[in-house]
C-alpha atoms as a PDB file:
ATOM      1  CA  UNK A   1     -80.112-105.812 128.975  1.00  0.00           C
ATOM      2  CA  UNK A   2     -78.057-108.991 128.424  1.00  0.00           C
ATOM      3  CA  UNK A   3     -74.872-109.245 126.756  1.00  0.00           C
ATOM      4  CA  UNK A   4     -73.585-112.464 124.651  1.00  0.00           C
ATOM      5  CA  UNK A   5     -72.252-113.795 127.634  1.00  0.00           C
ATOM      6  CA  UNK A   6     -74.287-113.478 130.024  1.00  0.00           C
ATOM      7  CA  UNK A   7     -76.972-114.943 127.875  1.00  0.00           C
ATOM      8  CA  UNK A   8     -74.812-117.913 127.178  1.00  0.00           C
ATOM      9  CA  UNK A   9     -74.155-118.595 130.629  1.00  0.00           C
ATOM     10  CA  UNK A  10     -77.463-118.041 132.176  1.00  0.00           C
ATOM     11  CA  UNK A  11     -79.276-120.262 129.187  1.00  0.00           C
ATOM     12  CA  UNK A  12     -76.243-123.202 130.462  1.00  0.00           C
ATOM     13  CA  UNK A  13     -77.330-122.916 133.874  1.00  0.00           C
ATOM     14  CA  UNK A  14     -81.210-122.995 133.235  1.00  0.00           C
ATOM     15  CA  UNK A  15     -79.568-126.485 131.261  1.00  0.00           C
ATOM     16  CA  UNK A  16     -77.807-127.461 134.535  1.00  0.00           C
ATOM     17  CA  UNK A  17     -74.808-127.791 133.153  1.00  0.00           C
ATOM     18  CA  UNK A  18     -70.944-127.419 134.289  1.00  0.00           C
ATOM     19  CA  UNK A  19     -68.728-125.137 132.211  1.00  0.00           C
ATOM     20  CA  UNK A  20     -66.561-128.357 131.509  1.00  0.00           C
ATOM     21  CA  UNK A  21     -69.906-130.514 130.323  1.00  0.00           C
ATOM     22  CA  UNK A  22     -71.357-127.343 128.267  1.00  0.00           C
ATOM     23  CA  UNK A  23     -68.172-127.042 126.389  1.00  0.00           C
ATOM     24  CA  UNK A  24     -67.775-131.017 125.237  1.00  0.00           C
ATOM     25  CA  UNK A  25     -71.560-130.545 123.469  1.00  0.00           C
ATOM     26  CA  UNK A  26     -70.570-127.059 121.846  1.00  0.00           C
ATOM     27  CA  UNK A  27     -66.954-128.615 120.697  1.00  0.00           C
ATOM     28  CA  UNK A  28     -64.939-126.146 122.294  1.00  0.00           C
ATOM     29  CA  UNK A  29     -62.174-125.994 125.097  1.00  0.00           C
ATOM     30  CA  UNK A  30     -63.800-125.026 128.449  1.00  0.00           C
ATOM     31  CA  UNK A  31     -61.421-122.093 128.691  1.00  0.00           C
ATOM     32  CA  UNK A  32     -62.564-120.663 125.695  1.00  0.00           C
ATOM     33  CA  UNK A  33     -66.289-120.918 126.918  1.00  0.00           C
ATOM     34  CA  UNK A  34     -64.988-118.900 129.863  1.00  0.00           C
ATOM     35  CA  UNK A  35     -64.010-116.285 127.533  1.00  0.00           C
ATOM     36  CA  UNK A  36     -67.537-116.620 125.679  1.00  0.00           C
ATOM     37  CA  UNK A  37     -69.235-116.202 129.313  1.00  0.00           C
ATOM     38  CA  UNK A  38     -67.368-113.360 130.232  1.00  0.00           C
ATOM     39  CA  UNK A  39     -67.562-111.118 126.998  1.00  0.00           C
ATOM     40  CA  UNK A  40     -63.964-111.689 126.289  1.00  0.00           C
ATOM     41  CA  UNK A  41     -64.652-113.243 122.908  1.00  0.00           C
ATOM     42  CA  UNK A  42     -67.075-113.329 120.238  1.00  0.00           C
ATOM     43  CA  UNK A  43     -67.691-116.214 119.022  1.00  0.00           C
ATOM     44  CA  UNK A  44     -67.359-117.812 115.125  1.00  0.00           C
ATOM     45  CA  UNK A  45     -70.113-118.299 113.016  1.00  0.00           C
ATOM     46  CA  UNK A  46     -69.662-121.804 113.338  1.00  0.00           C
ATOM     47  CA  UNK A  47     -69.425-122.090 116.759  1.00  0.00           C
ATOM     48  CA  UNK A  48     -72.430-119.733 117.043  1.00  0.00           C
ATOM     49  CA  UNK A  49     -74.191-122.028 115.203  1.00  0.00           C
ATOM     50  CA  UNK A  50     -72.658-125.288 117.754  1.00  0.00           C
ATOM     51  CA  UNK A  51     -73.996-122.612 120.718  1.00  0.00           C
ATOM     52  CA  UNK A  52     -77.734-123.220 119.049  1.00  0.00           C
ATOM     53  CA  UNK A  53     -77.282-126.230 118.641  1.00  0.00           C
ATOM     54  CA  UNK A  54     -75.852-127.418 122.313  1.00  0.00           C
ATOM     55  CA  UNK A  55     -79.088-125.310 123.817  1.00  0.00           C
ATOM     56  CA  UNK A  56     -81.679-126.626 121.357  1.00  0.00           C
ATOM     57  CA  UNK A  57     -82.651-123.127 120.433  1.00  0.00           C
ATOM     58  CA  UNK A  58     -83.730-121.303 116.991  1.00  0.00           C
ATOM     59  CA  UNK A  59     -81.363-117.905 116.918  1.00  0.00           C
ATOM     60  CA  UNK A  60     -85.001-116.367 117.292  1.00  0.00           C
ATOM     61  CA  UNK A  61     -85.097-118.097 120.701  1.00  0.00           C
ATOM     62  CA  UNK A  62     -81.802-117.489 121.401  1.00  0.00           C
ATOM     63  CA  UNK A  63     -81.859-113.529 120.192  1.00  0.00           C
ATOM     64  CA  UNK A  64     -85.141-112.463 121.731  1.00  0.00           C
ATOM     65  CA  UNK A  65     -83.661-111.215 124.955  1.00  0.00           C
ATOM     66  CA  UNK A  66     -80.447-109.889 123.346  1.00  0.00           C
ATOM     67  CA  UNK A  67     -82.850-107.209 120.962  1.00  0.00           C
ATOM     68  CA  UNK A  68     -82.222-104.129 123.222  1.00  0.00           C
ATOM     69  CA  UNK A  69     -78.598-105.128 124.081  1.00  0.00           C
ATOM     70  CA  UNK A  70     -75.911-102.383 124.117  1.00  0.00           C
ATOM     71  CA  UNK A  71     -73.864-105.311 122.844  1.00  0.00           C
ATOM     72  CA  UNK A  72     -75.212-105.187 119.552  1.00  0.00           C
ATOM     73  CA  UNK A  73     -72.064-103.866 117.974  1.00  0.00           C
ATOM     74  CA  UNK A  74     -70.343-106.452 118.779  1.00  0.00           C
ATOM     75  CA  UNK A  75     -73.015-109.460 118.206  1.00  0.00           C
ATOM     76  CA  UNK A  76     -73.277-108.248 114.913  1.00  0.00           C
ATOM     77  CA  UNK A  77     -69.287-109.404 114.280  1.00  0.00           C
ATOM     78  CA  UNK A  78     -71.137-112.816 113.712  1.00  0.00           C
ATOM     79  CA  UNK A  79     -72.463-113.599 110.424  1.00  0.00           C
ATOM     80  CA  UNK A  80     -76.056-114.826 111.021  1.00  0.00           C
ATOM     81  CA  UNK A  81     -76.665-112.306 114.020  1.00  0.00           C
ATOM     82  CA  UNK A  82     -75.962-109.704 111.552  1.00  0.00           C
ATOM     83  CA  UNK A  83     -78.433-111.487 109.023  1.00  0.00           C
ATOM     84  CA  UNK A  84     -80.852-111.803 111.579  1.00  0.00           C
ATOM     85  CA  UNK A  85     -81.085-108.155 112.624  1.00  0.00           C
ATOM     86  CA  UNK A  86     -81.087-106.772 109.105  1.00  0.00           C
ATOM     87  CA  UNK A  87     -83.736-109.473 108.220  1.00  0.00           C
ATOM     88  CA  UNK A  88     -85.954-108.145 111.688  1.00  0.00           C
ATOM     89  CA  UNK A  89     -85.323-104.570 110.336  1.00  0.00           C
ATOM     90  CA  UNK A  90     -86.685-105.669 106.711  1.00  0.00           C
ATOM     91  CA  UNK A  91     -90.070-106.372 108.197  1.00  0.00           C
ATOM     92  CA  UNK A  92     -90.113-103.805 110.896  1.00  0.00           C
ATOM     93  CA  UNK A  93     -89.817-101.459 107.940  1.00  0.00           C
ATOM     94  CA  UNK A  94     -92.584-103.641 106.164  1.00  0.00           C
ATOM     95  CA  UNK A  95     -95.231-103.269 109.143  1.00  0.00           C
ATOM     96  CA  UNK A  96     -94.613 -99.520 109.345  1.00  0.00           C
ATOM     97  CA  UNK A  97     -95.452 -99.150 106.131  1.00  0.00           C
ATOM     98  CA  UNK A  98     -98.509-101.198 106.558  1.00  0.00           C
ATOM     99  CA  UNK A  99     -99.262 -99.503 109.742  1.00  0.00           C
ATOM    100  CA  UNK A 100     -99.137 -96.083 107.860  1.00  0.00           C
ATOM    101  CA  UNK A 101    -101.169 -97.131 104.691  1.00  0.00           C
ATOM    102  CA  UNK A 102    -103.743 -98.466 107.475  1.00  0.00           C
ATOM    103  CA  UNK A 103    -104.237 -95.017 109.075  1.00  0.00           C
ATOM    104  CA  UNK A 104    -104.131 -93.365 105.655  1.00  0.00           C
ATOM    105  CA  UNK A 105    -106.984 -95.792 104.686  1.00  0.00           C
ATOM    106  CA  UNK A 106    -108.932 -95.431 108.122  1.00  0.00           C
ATOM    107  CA  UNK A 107    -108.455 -91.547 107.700  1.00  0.00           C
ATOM    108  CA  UNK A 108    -109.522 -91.561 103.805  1.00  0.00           C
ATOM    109  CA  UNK A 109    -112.267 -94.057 104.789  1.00  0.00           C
ATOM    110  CA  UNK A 110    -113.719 -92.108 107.622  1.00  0.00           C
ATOM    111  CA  UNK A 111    -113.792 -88.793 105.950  1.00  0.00           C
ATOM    112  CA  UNK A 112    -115.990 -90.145 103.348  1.00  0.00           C
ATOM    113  CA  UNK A 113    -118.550 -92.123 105.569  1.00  0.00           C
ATOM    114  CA  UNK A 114    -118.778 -89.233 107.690  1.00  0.00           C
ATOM    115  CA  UNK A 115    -119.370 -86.980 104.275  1.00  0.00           C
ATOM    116  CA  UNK A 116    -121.799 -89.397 102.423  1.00  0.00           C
ATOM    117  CA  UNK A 117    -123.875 -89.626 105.591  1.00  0.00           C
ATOM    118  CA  UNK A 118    -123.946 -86.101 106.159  1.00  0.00           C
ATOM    119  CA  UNK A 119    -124.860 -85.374 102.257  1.00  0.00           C
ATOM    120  CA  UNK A 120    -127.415 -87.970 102.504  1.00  0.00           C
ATOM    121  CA  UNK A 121    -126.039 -89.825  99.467  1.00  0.00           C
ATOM    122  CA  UNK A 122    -126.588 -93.730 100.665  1.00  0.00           C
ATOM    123  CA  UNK A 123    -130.094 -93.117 102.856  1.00  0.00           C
ATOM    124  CA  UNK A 124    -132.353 -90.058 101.717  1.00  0.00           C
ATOM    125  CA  UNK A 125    -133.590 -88.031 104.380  1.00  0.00           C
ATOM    126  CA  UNK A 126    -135.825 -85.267 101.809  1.00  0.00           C
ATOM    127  CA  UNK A 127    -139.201 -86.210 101.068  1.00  0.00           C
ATOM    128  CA  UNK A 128    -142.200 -84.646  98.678  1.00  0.00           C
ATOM    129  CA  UNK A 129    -145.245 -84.958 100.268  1.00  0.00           C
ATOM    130  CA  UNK A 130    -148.326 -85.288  97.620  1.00  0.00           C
ATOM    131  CA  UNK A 131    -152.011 -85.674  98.973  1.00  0.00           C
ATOM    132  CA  UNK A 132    -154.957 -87.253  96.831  1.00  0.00           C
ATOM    133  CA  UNK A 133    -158.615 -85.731  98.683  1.00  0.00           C
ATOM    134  CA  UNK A 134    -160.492 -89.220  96.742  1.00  0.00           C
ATOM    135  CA  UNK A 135    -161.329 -91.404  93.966  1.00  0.00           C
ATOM    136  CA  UNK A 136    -161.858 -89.501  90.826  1.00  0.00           C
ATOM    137  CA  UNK A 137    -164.954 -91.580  88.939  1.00  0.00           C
ATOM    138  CA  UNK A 138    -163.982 -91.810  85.189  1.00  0.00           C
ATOM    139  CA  UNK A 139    -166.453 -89.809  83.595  1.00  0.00           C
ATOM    140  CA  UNK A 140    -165.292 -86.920  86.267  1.00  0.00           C
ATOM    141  CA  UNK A 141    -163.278 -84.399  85.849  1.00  0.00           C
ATOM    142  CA  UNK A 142    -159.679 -83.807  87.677  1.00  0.00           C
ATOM    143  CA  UNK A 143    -160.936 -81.102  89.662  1.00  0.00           C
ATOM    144  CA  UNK A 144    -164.446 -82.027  91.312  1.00  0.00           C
ATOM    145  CA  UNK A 145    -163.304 -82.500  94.627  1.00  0.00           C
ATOM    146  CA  UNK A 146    -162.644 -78.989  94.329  1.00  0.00           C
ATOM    147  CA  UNK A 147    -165.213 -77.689  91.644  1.00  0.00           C
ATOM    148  CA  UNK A 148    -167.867 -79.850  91.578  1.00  0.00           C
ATOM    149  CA  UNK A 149    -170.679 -76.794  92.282  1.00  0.00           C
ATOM    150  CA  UNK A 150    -169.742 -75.692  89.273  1.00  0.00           C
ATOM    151  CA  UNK A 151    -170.504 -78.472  87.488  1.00  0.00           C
ATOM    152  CA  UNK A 152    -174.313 -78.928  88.978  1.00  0.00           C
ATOM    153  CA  UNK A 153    -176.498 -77.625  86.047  1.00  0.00           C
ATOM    154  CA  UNK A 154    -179.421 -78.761  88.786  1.00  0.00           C
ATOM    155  CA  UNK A 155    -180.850 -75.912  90.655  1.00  0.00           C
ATOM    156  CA  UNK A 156    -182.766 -77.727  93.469  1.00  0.00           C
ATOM    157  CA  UNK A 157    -181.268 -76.623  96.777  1.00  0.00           C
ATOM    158  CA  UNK A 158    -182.445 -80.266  98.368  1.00  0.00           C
ATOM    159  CA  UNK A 159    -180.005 -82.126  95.045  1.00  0.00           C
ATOM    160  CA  UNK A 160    -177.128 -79.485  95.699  1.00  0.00           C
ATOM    161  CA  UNK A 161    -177.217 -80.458  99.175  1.00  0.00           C
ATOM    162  CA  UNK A 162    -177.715 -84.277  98.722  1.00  0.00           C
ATOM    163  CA  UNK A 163    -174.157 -83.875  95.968  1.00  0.00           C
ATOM    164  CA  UNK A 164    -172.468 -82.092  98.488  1.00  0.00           C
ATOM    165  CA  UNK A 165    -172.806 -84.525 101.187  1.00  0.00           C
ATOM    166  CA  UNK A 166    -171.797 -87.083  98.529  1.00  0.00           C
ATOM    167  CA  UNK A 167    -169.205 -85.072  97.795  1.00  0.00           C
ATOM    168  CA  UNK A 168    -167.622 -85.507 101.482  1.00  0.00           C
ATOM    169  CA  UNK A 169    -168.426 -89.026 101.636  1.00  0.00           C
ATOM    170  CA  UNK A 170    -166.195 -89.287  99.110  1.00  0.00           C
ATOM    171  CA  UNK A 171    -163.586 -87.589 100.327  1.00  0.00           C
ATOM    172  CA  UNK A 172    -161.062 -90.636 101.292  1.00  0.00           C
ATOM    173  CA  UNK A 173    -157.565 -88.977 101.656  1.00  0.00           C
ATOM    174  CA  UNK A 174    -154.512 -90.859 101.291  1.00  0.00           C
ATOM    175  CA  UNK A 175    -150.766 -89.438 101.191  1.00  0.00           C
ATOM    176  CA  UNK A 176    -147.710 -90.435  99.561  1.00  0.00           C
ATOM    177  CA  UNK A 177    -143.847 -89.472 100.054  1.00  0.00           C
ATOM    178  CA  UNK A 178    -142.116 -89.852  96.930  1.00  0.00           C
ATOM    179  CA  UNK A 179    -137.957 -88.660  97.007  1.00  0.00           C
ATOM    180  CA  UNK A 180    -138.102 -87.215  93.908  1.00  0.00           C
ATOM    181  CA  UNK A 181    -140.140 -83.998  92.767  1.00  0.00           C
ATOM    182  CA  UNK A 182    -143.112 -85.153  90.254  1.00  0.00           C
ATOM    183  CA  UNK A 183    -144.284 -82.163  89.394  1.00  0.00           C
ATOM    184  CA  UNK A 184    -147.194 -80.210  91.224  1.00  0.00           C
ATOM    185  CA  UNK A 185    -149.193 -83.094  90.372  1.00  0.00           C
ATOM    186  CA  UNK A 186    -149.255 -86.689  88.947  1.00  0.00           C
ATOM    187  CA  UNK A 187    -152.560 -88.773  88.390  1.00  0.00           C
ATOM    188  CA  UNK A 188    -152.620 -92.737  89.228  1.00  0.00           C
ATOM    189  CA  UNK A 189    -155.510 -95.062  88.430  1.00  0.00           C
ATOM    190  CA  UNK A 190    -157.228 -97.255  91.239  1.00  0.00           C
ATOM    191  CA  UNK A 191    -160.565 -98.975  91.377  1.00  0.00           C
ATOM    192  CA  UNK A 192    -163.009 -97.504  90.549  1.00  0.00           C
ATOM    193  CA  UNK A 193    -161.102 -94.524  88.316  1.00  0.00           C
ATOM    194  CA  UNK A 194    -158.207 -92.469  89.227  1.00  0.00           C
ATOM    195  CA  UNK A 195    -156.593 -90.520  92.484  1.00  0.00           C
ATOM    196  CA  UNK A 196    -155.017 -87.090  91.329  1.00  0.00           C
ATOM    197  CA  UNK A 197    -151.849 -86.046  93.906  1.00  0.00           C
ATOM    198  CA  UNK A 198    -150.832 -82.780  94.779  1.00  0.00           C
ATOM    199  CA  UNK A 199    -147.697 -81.641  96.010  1.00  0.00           C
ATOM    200  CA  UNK A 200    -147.831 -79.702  99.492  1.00  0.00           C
ATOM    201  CA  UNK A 201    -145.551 -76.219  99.677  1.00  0.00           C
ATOM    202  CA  UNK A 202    -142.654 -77.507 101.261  1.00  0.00           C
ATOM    203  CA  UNK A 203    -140.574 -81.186 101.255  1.00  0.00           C
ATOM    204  CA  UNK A 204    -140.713 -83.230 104.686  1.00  0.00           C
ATOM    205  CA  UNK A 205    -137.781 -84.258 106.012  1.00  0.00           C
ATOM    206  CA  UNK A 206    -137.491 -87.438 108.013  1.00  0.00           C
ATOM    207  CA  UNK A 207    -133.742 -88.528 109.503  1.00  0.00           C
ATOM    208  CA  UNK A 208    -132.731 -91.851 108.542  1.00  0.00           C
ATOM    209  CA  UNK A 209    -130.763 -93.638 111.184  1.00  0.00           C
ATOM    210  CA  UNK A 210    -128.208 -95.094 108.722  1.00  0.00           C
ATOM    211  CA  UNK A 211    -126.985 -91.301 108.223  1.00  0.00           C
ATOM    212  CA  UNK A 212    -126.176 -91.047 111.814  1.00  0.00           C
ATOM    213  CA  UNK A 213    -124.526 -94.078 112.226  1.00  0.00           C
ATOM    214  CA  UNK A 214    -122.427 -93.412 108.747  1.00  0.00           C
ATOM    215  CA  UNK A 215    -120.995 -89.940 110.398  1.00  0.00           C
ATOM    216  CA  UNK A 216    -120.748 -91.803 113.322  1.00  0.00           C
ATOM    217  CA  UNK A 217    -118.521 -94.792 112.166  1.00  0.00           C
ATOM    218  CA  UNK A 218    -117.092 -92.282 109.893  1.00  0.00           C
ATOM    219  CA  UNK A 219    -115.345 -90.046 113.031  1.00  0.00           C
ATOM    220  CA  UNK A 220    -114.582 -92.982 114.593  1.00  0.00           C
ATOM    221  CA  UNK A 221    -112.367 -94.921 111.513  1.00  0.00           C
ATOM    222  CA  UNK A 222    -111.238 -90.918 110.975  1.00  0.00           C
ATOM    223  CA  UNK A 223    -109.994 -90.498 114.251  1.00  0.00           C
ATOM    224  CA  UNK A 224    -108.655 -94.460 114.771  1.00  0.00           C
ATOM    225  CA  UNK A 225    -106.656 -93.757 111.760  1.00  0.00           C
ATOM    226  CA  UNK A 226    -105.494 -90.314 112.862  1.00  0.00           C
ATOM    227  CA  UNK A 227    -104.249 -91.886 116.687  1.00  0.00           C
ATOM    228  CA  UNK A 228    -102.429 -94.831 114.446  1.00  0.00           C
ATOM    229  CA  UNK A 229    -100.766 -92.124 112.553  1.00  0.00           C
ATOM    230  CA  UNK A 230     -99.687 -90.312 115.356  1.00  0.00           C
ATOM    231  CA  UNK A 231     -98.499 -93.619 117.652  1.00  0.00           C
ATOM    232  CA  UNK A 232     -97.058 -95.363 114.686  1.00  0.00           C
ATOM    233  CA  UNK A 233     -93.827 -94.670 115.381  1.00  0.00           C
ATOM    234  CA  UNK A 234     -93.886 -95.883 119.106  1.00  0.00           C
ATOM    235  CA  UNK A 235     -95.813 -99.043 118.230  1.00  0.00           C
ATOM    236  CA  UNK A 236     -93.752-100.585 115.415  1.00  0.00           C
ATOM    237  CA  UNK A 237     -90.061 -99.095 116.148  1.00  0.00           C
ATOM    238  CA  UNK A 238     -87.798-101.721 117.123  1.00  0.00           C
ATOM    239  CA  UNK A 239     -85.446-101.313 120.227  1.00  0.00           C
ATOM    240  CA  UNK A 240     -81.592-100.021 118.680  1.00  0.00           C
END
């Protein structure tokens, strides 16, 4: 950790300069840049400012290694050092509270990716299965698929048998998973007349892989946020 002097006299050597010729471009007697070197004196704002100048450095150049000095007391005798360091602790205190809102976003965030996939609200993982057994012809009724012995007035073994294998010829089946209950049933016309679906016992249910990856990115922004909480204070506290 550098003091004020030692920064002063080790930025006028990397310059290559004499004590003597360092002193004529900061406007000061050479003994008094002695004192300066050797943390004997503090300088005035003014001739802090003629320091800067002399170097060709921005007090943000010039500062940067004196952030952790044990000096700081006394650097902070001089006007804009003491500016400078309340001005550096103004927006340290702005990024940690940036930093915090972050984590408390990244925790909020999470929590409710993680719940919406779980719950299934964004991608719907519960299906009702309904199954049609064929085309219903119009002048049929909803049932024959089912029924349609009964509805044979025509006695003739050879007929019943030639309607039966009809019957199974017929018989096209064709599911459909709807996310909503219907009812038991529902009727839909096609060519050729109408399809009647019923429901089977139980829903299906097939996973969606955007409900994974929603509890999956929801952890991870949960626990991001919950590390950034916890390091905050080590990643945006500025050296005293």
């Amino acid at each position: 950790m550098s003091t004020l002097g030692q920064q002063i006299k080790q930025l006028r050597h990397a310059k290559q300069l004499s004590q003597p010729e360092f002193a004529v471009q900061v406007g000061i007697e050479q003994s008094y840049l002695s004192k300066l070197e050797n943390d004997k004196s503090i300088p005035s704002n003014e001739i802090f400012r003629s320091l800067l100048v002399a170097l060709g450095l921005s007090i943000d150049e010039f500062m940067q290694p004196l952030v952790s000095s044990h000096d700081k007391t006394r650097l902070m005798q001089i006007p804009d050092v003491e500016l400078w360091f309340k001005t550096k602790a103004v927006k340290s205190s702005a990024v940690q509270r940036k930093t915090i809102y972050l984590a408390m976003f990244l925790i909020s965030f999470g929590c409710a990716l993680f719940y919406a996939g779980h719950k299934n609200y964004l991608f719907n993982e519960h299906f009702y299965e309904y199954k049609s057994t064929g085309v219903i012809k119009a002048d049929e009724p909803l049932n024959v698929f089912t029924h349609w012995s009964n509805y044979i007035i025509e006695s003739n073994p050879e007929k019943r048998e030639k309607k039966g294998r009809e019957m199974l010829a017929r018989r096209v089946p064709i599911f459909k998973l709807v996310d909503e209950y219907v009812g038991e049933s529902f009727v839909e016309e096609v060519a050729g007349g109408k399809r009647v679906y019923h429901a089977s016992k139980l829903p299906r249910t097939i996973i969606h892989a955007g409900n994974s990856w929603l509890e999956f990115i929801g952890i991870f922004a949960a626990v991001f946020g919950l590390v950034l909480a916890v390091f905050e204070p080590k990643l945006t506290r500025q050296p005293q």
